[in-house]
C-alpha atoms as a PDB file:
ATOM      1  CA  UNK A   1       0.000   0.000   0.000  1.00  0.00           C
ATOM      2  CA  UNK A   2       1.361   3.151  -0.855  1.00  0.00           C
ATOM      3  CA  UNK A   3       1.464   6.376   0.933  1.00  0.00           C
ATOM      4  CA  UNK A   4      -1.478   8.253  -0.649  1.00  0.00           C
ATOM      5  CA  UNK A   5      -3.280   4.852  -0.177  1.00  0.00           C
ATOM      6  CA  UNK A   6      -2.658   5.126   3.721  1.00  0.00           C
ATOM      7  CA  UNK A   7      -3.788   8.647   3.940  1.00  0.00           C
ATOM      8  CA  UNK A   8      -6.665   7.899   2.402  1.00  0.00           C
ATOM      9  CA  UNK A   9      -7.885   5.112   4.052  1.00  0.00           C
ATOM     10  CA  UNK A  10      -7.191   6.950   7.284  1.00  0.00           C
ATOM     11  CA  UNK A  11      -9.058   9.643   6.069  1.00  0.00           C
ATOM     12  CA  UNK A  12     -12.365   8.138   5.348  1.00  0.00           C
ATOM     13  CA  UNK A  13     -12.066   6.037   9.076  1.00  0.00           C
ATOM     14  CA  UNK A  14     -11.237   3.168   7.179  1.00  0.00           C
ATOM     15  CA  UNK A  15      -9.448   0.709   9.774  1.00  0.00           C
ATOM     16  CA  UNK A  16      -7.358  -1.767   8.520  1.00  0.00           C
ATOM     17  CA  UNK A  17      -7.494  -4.699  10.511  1.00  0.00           C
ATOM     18  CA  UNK A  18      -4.063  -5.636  11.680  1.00  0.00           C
ATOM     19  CA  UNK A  19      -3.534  -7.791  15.070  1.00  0.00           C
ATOM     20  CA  UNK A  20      -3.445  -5.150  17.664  1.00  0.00           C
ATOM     21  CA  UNK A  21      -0.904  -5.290  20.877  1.00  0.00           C
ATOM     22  CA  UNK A  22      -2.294  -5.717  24.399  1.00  0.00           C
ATOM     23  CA  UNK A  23      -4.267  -2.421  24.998  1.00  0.00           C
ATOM     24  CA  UNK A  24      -3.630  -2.847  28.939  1.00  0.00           C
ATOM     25  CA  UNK A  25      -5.208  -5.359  29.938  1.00  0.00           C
ATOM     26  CA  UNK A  26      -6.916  -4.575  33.164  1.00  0.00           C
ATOM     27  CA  UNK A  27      -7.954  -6.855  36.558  1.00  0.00           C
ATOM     28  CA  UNK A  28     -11.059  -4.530  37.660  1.00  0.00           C
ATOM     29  CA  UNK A  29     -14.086  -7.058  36.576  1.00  0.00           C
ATOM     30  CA  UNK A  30     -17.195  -5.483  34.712  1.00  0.00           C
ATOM     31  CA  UNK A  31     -20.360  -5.943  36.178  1.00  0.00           C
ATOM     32  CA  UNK A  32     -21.039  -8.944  33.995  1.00  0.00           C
ATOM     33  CA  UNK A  33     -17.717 -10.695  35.804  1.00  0.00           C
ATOM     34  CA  UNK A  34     -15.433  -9.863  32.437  1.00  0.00           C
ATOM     35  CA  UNK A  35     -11.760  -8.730  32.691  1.00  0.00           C
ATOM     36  CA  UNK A  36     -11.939  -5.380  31.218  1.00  0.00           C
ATOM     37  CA  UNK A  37     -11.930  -4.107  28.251  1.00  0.00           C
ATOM     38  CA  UNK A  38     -15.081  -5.215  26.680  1.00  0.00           C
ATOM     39  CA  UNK A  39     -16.395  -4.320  23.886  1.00  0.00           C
ATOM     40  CA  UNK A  40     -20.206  -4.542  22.213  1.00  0.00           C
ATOM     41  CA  UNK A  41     -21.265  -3.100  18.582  1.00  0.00           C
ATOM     42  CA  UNK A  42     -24.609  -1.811  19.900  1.00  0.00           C
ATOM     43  CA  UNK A  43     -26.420  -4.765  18.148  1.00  0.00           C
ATOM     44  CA  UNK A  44     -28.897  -5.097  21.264  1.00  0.00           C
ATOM     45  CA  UNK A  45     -31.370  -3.354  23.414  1.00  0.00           C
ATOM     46  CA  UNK A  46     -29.409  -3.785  26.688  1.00  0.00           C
ATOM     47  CA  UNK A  47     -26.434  -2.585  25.218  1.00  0.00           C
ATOM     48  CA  UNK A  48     -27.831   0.279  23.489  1.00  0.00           C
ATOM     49  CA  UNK A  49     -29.799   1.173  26.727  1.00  0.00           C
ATOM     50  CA  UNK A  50     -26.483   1.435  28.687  1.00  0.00           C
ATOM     51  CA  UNK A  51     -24.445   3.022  26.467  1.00  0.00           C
ATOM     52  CA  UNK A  52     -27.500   5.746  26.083  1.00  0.00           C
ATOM     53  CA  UNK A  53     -27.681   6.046  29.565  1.00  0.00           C
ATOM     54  CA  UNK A  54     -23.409   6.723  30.202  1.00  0.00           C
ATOM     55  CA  UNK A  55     -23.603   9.018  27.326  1.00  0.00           C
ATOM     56  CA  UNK A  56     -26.387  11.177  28.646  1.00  0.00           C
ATOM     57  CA  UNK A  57     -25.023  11.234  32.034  1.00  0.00           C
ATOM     58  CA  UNK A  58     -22.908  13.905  30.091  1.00  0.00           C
ATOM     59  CA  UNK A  59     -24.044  14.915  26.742  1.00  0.00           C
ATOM     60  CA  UNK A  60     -27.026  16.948  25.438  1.00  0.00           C
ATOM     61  CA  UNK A  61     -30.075  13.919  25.072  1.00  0.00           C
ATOM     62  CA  UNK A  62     -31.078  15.394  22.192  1.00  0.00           C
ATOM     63  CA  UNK A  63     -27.489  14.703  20.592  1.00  0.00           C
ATOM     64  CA  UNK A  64     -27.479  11.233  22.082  1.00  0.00           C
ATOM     65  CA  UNK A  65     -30.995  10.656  20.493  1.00  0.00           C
ATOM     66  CA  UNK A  66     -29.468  12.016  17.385  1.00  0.00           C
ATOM     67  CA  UNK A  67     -26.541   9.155  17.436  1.00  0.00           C
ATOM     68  CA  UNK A  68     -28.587   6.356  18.818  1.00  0.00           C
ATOM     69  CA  UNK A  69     -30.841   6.796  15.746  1.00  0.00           C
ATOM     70  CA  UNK A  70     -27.677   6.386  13.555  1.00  0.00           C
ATOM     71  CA  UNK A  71     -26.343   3.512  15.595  1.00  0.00           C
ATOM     72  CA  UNK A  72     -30.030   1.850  15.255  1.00  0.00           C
ATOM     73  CA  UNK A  73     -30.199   2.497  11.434  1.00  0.00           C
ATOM     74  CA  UNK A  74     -27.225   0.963  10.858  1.00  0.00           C
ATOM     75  CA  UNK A  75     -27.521  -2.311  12.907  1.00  0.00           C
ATOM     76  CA  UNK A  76     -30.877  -2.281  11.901  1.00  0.00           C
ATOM     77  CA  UNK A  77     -29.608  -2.855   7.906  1.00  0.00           C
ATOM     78  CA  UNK A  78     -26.181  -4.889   8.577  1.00  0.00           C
ATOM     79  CA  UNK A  79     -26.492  -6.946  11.480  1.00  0.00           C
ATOM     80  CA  UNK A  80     -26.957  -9.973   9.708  1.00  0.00           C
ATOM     81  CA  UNK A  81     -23.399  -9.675   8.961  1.00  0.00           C
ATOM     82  CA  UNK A  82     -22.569 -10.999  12.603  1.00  0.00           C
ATOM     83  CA  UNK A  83     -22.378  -7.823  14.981  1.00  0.00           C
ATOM     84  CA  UNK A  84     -22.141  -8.173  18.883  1.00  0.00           C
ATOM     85  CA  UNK A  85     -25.016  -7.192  20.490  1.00  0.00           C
ATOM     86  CA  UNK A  86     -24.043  -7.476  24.499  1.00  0.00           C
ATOM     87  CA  UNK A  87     -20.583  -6.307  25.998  1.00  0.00           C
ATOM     88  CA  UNK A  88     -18.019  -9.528  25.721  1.00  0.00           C
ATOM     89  CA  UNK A  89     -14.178  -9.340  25.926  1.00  0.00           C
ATOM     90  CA  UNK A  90     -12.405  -7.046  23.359  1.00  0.00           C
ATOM     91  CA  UNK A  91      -9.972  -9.220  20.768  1.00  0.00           C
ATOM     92  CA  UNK A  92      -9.098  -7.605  17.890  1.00  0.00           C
ATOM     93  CA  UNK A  93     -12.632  -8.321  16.206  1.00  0.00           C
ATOM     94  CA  UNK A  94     -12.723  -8.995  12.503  1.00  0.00           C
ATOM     95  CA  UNK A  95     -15.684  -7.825  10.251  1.00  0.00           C
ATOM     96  CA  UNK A  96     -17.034  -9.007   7.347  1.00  0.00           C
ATOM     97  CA  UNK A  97     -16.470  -5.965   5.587  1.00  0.00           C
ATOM     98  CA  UNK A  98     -17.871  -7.099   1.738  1.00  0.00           C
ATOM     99  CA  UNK A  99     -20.979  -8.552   3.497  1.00  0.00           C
ATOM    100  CA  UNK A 100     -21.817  -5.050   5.429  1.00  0.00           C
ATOM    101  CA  UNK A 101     -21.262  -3.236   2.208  1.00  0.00           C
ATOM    102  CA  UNK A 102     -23.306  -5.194   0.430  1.00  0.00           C
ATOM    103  CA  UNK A 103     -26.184  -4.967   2.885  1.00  0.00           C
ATOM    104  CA  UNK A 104     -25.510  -1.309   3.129  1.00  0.00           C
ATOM    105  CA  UNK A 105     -25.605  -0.893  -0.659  1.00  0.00           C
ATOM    106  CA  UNK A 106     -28.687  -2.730  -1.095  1.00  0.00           C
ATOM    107  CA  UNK A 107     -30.800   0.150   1.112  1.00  0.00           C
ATOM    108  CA  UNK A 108     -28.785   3.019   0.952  1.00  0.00           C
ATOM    109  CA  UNK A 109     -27.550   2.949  -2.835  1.00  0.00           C
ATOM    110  CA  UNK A 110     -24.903   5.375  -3.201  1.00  0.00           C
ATOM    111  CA  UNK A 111     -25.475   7.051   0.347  1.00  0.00           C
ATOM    112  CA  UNK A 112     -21.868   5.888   2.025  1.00  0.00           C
ATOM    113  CA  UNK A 113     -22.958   6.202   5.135  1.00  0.00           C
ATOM    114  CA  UNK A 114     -21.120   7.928   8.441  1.00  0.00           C
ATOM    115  CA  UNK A 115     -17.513   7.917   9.654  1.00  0.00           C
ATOM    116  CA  UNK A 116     -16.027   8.765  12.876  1.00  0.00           C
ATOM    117  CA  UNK A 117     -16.294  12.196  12.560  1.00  0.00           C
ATOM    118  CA  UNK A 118     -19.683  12.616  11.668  1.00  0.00           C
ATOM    119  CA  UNK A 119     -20.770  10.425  14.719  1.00  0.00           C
ATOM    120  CA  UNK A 120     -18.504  12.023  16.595  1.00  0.00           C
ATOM    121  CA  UNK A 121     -19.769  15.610  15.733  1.00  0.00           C
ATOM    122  CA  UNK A 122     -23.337  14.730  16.539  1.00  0.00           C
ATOM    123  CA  UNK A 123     -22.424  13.855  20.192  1.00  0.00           C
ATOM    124  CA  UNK A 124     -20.471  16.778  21.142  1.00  0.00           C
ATOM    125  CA  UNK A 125     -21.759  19.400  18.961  1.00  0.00           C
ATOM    126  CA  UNK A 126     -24.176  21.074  21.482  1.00  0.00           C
ATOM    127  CA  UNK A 127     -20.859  20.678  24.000  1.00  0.00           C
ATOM    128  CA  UNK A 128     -18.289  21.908  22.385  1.00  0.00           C
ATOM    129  CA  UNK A 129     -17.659  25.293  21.944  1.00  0.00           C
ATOM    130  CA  UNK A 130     -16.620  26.240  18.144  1.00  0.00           C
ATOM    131  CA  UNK A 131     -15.335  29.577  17.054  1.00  0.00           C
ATOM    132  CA  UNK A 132     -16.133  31.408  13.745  1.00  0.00           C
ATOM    133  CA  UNK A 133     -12.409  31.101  12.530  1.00  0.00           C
ATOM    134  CA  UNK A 134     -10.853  30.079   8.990  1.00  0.00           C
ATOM    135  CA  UNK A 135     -10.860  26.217   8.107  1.00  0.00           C
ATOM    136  CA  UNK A 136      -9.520  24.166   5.540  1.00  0.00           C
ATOM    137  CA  UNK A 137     -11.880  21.878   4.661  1.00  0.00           C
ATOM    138  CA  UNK A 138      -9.759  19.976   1.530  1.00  0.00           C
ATOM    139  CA  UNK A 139      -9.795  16.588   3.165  1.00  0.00           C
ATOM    140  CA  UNK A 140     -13.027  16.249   4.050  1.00  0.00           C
ATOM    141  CA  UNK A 141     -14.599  15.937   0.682  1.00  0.00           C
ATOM    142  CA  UNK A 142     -16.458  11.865   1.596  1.00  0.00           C
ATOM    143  CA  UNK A 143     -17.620  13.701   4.901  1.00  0.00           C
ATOM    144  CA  UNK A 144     -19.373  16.655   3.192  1.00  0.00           C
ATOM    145  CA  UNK A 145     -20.456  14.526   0.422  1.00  0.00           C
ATOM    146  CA  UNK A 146     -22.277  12.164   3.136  1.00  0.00           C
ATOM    147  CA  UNK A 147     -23.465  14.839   5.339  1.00  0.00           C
ATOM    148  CA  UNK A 148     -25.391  16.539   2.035  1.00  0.00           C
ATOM    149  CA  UNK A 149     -27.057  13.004   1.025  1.00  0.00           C
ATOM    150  CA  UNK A 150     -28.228  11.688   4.241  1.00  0.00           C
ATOM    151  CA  UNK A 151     -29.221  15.268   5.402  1.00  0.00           C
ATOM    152  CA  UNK A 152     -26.937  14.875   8.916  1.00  0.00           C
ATOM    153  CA  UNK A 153     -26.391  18.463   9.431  1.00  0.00           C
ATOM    154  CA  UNK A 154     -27.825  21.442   8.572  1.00  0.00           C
ATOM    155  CA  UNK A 155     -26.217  24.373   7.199  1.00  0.00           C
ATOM    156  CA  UNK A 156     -24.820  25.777  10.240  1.00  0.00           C
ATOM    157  CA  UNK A 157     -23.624  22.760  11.878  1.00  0.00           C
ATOM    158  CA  UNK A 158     -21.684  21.388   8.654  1.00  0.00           C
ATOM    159  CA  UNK A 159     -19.809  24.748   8.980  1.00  0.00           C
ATOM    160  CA  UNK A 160     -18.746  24.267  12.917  1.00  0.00           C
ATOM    161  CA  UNK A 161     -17.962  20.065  11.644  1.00  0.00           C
ATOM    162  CA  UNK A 162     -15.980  21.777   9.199  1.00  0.00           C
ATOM    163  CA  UNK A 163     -14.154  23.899  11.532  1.00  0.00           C
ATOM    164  CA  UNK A 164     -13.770  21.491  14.134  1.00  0.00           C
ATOM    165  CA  UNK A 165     -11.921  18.705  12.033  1.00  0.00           C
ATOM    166  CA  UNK A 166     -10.565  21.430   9.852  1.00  0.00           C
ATOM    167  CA  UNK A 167      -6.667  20.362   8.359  1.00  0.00           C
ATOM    168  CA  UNK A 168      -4.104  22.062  10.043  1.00  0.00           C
ATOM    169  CA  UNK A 169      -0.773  23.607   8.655  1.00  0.00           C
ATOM    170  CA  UNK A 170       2.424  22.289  10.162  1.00  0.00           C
ATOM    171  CA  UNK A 171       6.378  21.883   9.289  1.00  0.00           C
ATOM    172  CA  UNK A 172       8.350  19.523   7.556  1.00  0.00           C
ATOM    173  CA  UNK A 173       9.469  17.669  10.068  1.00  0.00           C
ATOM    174  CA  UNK A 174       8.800  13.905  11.592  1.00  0.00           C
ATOM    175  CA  UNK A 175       9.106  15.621  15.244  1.00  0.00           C
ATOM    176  CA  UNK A 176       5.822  14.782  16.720  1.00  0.00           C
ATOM    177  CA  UNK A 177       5.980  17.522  19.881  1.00  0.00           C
ATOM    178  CA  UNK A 178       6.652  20.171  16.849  1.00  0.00           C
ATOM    179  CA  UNK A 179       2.993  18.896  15.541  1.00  0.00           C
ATOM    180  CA  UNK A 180       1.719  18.513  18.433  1.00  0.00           C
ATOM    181  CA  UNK A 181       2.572  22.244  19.920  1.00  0.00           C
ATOM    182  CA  UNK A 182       0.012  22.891  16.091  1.00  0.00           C
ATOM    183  CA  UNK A 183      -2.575  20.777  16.563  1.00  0.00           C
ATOM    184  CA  UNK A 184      -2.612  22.228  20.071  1.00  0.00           C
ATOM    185  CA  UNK A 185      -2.122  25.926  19.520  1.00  0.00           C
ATOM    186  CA  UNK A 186      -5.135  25.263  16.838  1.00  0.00           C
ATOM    187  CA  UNK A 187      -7.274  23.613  19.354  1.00  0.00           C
ATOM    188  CA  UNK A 188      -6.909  26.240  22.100  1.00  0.00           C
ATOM    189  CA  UNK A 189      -9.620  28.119  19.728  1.00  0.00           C
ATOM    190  CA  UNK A 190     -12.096  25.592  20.627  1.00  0.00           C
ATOM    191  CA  UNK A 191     -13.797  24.712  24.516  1.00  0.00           C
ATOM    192  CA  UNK A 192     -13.885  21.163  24.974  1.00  0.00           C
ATOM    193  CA  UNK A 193     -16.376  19.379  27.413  1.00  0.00           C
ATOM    194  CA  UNK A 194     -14.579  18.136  30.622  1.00  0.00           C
ATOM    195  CA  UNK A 195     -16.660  14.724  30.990  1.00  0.00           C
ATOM    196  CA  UNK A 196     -17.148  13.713  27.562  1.00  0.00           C
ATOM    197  CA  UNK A 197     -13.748  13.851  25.706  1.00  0.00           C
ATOM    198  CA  UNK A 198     -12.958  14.075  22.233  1.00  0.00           C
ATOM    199  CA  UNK A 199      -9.921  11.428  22.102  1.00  0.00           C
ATOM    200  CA  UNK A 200      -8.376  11.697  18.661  1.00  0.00           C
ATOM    201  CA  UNK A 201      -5.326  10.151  16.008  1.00  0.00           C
ATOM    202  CA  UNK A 202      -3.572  12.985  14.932  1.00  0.00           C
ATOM    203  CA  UNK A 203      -2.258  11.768  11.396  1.00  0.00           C
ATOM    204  CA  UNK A 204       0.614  13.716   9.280  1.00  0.00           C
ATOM    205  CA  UNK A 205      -0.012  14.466   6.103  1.00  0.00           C
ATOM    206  CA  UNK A 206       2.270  16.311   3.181  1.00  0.00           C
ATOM    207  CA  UNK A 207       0.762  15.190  -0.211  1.00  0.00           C
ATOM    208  CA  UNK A 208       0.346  19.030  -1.269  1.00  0.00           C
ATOM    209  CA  UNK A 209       2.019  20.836   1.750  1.00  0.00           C
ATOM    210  CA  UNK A 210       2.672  19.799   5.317  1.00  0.00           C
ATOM    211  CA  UNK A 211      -0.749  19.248   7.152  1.00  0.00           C
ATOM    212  CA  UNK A 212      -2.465  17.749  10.333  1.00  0.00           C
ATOM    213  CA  UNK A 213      -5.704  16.183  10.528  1.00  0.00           C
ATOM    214  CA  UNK A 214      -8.073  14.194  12.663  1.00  0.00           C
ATOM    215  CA  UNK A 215      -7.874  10.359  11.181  1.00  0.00           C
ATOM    216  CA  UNK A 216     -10.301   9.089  13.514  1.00  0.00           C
ATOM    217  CA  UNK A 217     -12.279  10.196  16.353  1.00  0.00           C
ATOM    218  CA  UNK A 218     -14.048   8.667  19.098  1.00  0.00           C
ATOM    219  CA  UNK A 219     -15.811  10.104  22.410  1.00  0.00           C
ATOM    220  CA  UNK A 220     -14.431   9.298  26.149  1.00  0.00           C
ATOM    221  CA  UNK A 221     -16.924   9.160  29.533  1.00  0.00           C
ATOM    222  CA  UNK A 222     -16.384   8.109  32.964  1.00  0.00           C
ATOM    223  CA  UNK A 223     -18.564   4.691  33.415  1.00  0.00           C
ATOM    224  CA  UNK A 224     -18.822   2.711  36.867  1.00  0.00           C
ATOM    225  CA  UNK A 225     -15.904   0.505  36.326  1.00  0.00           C
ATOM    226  CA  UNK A 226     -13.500   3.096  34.201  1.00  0.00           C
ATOM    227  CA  UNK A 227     -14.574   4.639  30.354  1.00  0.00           C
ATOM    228  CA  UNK A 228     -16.370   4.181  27.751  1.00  0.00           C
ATOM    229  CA  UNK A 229     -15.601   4.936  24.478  1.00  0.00           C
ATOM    230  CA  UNK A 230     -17.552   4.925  21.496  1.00  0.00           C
ATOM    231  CA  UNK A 231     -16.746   4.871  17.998  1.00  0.00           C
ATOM    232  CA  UNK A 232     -17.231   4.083  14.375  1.00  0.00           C
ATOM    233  CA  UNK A 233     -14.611   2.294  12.789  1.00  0.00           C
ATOM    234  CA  UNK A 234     -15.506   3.416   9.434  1.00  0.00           C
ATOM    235  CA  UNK A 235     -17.652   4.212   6.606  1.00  0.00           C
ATOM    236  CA  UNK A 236     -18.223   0.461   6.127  1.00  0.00           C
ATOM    237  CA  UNK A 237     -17.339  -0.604   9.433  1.00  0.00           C
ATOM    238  CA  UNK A 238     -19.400  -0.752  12.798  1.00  0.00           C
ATOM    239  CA  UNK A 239     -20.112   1.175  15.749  1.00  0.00           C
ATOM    240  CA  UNK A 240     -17.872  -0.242  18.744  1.00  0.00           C
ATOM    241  CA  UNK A 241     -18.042   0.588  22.390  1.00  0.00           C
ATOM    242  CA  UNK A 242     -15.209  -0.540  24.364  1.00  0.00           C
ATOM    243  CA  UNK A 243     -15.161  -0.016  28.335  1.00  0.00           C
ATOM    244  CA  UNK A 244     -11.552   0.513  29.377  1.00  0.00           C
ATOM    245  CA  UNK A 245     -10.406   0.768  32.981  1.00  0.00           C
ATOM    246  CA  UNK A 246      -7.955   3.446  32.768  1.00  0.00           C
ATOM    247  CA  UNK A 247      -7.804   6.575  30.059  1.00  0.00           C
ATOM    248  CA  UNK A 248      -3.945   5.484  29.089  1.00  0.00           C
ATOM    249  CA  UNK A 249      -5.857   2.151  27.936  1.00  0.00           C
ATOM    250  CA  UNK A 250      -7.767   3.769  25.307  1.00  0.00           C
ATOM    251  CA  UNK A 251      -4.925   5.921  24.396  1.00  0.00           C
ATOM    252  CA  UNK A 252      -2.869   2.836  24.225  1.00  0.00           C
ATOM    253  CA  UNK A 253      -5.740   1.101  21.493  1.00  0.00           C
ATOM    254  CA  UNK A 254      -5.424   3.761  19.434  1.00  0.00           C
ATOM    255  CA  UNK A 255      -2.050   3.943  19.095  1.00  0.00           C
ATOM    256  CA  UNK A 256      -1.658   0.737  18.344  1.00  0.00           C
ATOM    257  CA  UNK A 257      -4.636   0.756  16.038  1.00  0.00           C
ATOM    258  CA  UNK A 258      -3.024   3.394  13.767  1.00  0.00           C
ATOM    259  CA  UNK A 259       0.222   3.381  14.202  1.00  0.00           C
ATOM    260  CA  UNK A 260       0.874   2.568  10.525  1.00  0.00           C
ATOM    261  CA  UNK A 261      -0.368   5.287   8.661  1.00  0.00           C
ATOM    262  CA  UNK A 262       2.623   7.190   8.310  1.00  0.00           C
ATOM    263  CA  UNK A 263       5.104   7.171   5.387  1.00  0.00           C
ATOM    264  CA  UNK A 264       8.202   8.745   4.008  1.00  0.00           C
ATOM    265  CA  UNK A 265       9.272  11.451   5.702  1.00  0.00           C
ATOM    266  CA  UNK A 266       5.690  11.920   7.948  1.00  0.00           C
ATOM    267  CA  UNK A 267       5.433  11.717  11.501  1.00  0.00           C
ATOM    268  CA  UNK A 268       3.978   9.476  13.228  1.00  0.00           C
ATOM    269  CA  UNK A 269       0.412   9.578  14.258  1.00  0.00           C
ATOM    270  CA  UNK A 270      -0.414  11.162  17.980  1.00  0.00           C
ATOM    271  CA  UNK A 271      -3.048  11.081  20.173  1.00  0.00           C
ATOM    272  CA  UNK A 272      -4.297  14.172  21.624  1.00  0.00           C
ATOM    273  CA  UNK A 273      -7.715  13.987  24.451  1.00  0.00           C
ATOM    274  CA  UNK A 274      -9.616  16.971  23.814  1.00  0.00           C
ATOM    275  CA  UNK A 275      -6.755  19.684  23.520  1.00  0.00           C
ATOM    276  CA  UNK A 276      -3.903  18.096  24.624  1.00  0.00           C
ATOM    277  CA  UNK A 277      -1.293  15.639  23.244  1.00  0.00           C
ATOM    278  CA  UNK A 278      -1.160  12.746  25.302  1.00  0.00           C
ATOM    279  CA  UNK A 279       1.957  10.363  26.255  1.00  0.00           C
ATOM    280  CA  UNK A 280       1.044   6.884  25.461  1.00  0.00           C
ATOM    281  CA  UNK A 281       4.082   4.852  25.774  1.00  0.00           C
END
């Protein structure tokens, strides 16, 4: 796979399924008597009930409503393919990724669906505060493209999702703290919710210029036994809520989970929770 090819695939949430590392593995049980983390992709009424209910906790309800109906419509159409419904222990799941897109396709046509982002967006956007400020939107072509055809966001709000996961200039340089003093000095624009955290891959990008962007997304909130974080893999791929016992766990995932997408001359992808860079290893 060449570089563009990585970018790419990062860009549209696309996860490539490599075995991951150890993410932490934790000895606090869950209250179904699991070893943490655990991990469930929404494909059942309990688990959609308790995820709704952590997310709420923290969130605006009417943005949880908003992603609970995407979560729903998407299950609803591909969970034939073989999607967990209750939480059971997190191992690197595969996905039947030709199946889902073919079940997709089959209702949605040429609608692609949402990505990280998008879900992302509709959880926080009522708690995040986003400034009117200059964006570049150039990578986010497949996002605006889906947010037009399955009428996500109205005019307004596709202007703050623009800003908010807006490219970022940068140096020529693989030094990740020089990147990460950008992505941070951009980010101090923005006021991020204390509870419910925007946890983030910072990717590296210098196909026309040097740039920084948000690969994939999730959202972060306290649960009884740790966090909860909830996701969409990808266009294609499904929702996943993992419960972690520590923050550094998560961070630890998604580092692992992405640590590929870098080429030639790019730095390698970051973390960053909410506004800050975080250290992983």
């Amino acid at each position: 796979m060449n570089k563009w090819n990585k970018i790419l695939a990062l860009f549209i949430c696309a996860v490539m399924l490599f075995t991951l590392t150890a993410c932490g593995t934790s000895n606090k049980d869950s209250k179904a008597g699991q070893k943490l983390p655990v991990y469930s992709n929404l494909a059942s009424k309990n688990s959609v009930e308790e995820v709704k209910s952590l997310l709420s906790a923290y969130l605006d309800k009417d943005s949880v409503e908003g992603f609970i109906k995407q979560v729903n419509e998407y299950n609803e159409i591909v969970g034939a393919a073989g999607l967990k419904g209750d939480f059971t222990e997190f191992n690197a799941p595969q996905y039947d990724v030709d199946k889902i897109t073919t079940l997709w396709r089959e209702k949605k046509g040429d609608f692609i669906g949402t990505n990280c982002r998008m879900n992302s967006y509709i959880l926080l956007k009522k708690d995040i505060e986003i400034p009117s400020m200059d964006m570049d939107d150039q990578l986010l072509f497949l996002d605006k493209d889906a947010i037009d055809k399955g009428k996500l966001l109205d005019a307004k709000e596709k202007e703050r999702f623009k800003i908010l996961f807006s490219r970022v200039k940068t140096e020529a340089t693989q030094d990740i703290q020089i990147h990460a003093k950008n992505m941070e000095k951009y980010f101090e624009n923005f006021k991020f919710h204390e509870k419910a955290r925007m946890i983030s891959v910072i990717i590296h990008d210098n196909l026309d210029g040097d740039f920084l962007f948000v690969g994939h997304v999730g959202v972060l909130v306290p649960d009884q036994e740790g966090f909860l974080f909830v996701e969409k893999l990808s266009f294609e791929e499904p929702y996943q809520a993992i419960k972690f016992a520590a923050k550094k766990e998560c961070y630890q995932y998604l580092q692992d989970k992405y640590a590929d997408y870098t080429g030639e001359g790019l730095a390698k992808p970051f973390i960053m929770d909410n506004n800050k860079k975080v250290e992983v290893n």
